[in-house]
C-alpha atoms as a PDB file:
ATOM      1  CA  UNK A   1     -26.792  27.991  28.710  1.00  0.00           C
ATOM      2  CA  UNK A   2     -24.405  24.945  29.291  1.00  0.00           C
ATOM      3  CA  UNK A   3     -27.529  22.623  28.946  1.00  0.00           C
ATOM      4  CA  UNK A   4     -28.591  23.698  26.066  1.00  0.00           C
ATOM      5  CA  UNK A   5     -25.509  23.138  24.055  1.00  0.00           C
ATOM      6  CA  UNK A   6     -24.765  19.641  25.763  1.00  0.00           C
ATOM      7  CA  UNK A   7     -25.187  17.612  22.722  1.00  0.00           C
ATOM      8  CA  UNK A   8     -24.211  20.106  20.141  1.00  0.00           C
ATOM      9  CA  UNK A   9     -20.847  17.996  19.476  1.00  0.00           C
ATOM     10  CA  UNK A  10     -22.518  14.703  19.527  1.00  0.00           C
ATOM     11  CA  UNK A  11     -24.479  15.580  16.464  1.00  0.00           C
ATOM     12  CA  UNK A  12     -21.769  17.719  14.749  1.00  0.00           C
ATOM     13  CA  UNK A  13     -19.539  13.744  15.395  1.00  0.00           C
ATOM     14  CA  UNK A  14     -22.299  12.270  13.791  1.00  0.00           C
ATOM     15  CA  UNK A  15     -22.556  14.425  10.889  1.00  0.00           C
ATOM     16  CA  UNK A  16     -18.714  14.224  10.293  1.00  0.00           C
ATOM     17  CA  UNK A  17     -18.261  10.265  10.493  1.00  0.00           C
ATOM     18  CA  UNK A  18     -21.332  10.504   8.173  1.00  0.00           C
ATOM     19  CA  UNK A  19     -19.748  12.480   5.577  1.00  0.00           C
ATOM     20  CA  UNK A  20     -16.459  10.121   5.961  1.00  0.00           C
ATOM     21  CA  UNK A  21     -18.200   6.561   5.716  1.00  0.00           C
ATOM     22  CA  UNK A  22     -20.404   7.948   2.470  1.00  0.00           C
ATOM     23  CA  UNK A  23     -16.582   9.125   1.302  1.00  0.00           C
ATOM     24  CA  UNK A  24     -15.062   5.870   2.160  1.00  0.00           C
ATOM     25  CA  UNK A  25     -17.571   3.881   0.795  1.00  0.00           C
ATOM     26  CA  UNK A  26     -17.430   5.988  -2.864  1.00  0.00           C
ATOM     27  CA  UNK A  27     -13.877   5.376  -2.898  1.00  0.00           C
ATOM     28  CA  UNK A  28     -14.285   1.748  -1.966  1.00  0.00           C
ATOM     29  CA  UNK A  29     -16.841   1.117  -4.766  1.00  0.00           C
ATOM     30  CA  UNK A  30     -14.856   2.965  -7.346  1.00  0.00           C
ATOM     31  CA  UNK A  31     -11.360   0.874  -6.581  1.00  0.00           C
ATOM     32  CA  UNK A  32     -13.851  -2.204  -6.554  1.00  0.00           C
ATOM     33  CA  UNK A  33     -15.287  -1.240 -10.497  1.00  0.00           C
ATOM     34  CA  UNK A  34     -11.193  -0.026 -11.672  1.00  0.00           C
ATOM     35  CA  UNK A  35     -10.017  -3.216 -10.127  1.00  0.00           C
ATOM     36  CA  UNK A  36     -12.585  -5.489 -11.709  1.00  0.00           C
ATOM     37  CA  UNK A  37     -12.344  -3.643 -15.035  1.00  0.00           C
ATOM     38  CA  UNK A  38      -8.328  -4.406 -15.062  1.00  0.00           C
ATOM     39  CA  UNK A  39      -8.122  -7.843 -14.468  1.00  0.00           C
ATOM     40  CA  UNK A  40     -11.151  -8.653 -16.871  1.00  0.00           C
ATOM     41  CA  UNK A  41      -8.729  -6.395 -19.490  1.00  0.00           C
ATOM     42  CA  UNK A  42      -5.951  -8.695 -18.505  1.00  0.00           C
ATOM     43  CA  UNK A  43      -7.531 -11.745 -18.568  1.00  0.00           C
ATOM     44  CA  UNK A  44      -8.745 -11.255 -21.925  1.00  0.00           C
ATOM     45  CA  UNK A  45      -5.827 -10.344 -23.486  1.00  0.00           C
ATOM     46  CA  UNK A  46      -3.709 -13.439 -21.440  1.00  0.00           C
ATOM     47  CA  UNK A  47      -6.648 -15.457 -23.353  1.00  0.00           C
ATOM     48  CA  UNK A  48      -5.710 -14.199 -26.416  1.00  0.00           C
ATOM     49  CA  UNK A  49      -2.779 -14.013 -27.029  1.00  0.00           C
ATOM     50  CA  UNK A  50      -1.984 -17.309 -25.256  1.00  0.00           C
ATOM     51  CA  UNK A  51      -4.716 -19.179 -27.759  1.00  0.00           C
ATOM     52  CA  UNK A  52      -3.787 -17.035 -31.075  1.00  0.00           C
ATOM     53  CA  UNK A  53      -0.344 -16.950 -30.463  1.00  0.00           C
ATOM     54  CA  UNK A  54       2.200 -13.162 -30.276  1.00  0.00           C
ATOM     55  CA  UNK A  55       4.260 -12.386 -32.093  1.00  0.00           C
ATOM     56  CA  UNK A  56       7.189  -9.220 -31.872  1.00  0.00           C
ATOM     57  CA  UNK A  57      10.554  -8.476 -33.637  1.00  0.00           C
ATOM     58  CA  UNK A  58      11.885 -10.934 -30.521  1.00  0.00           C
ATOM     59  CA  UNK A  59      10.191 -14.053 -31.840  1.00  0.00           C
ATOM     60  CA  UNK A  60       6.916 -15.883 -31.781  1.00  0.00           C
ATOM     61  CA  UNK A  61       5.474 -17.268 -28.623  1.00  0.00           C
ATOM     62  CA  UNK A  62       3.850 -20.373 -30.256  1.00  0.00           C
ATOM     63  CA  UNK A  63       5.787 -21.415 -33.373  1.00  0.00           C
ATOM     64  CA  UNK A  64       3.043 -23.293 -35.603  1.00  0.00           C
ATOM     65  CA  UNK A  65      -0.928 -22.019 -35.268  1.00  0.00           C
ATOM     66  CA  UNK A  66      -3.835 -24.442 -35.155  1.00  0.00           C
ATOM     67  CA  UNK A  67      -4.737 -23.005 -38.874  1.00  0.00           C
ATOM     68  CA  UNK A  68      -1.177 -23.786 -40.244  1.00  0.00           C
ATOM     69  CA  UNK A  69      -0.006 -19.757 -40.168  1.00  0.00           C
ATOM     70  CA  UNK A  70       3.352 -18.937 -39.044  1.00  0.00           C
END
């Protein structure tokens, strides 16, 4: 009966690290896509508020626009 079962718990490793790597690999991909999505967000709105100017109750970052606003 030993024979039989000898590489039960090869297979049943196999399975397992399967299951993990196609885990680790969704998680992987999915901090990839949030990542990439963030720093296009931030790098857009670095873009535009560095070339249209920002304003708050602080102050203005640029002082005169190219268009003559303040």
């Amino acid at each position: 009966m030993r024979d039989q079962n000898a590489g039960q718990a090869l297979i049943e490793y196999l399975f397992i690290f399967a299951l993990f790597s196609s885990l680790a690999l969704g998680v992987a991909k999915g901090v990839g896509t949030y990542s990439n999505d963030v720093f296009k967000s931030f790098a857009f709105m670095l873009t535009q508020e560095l070339s249209t100017g920002y304003c708050n109750s602080n102050g203005c970052w640029h002082n005169a626009y190219e268009n003559g606003v303040k």
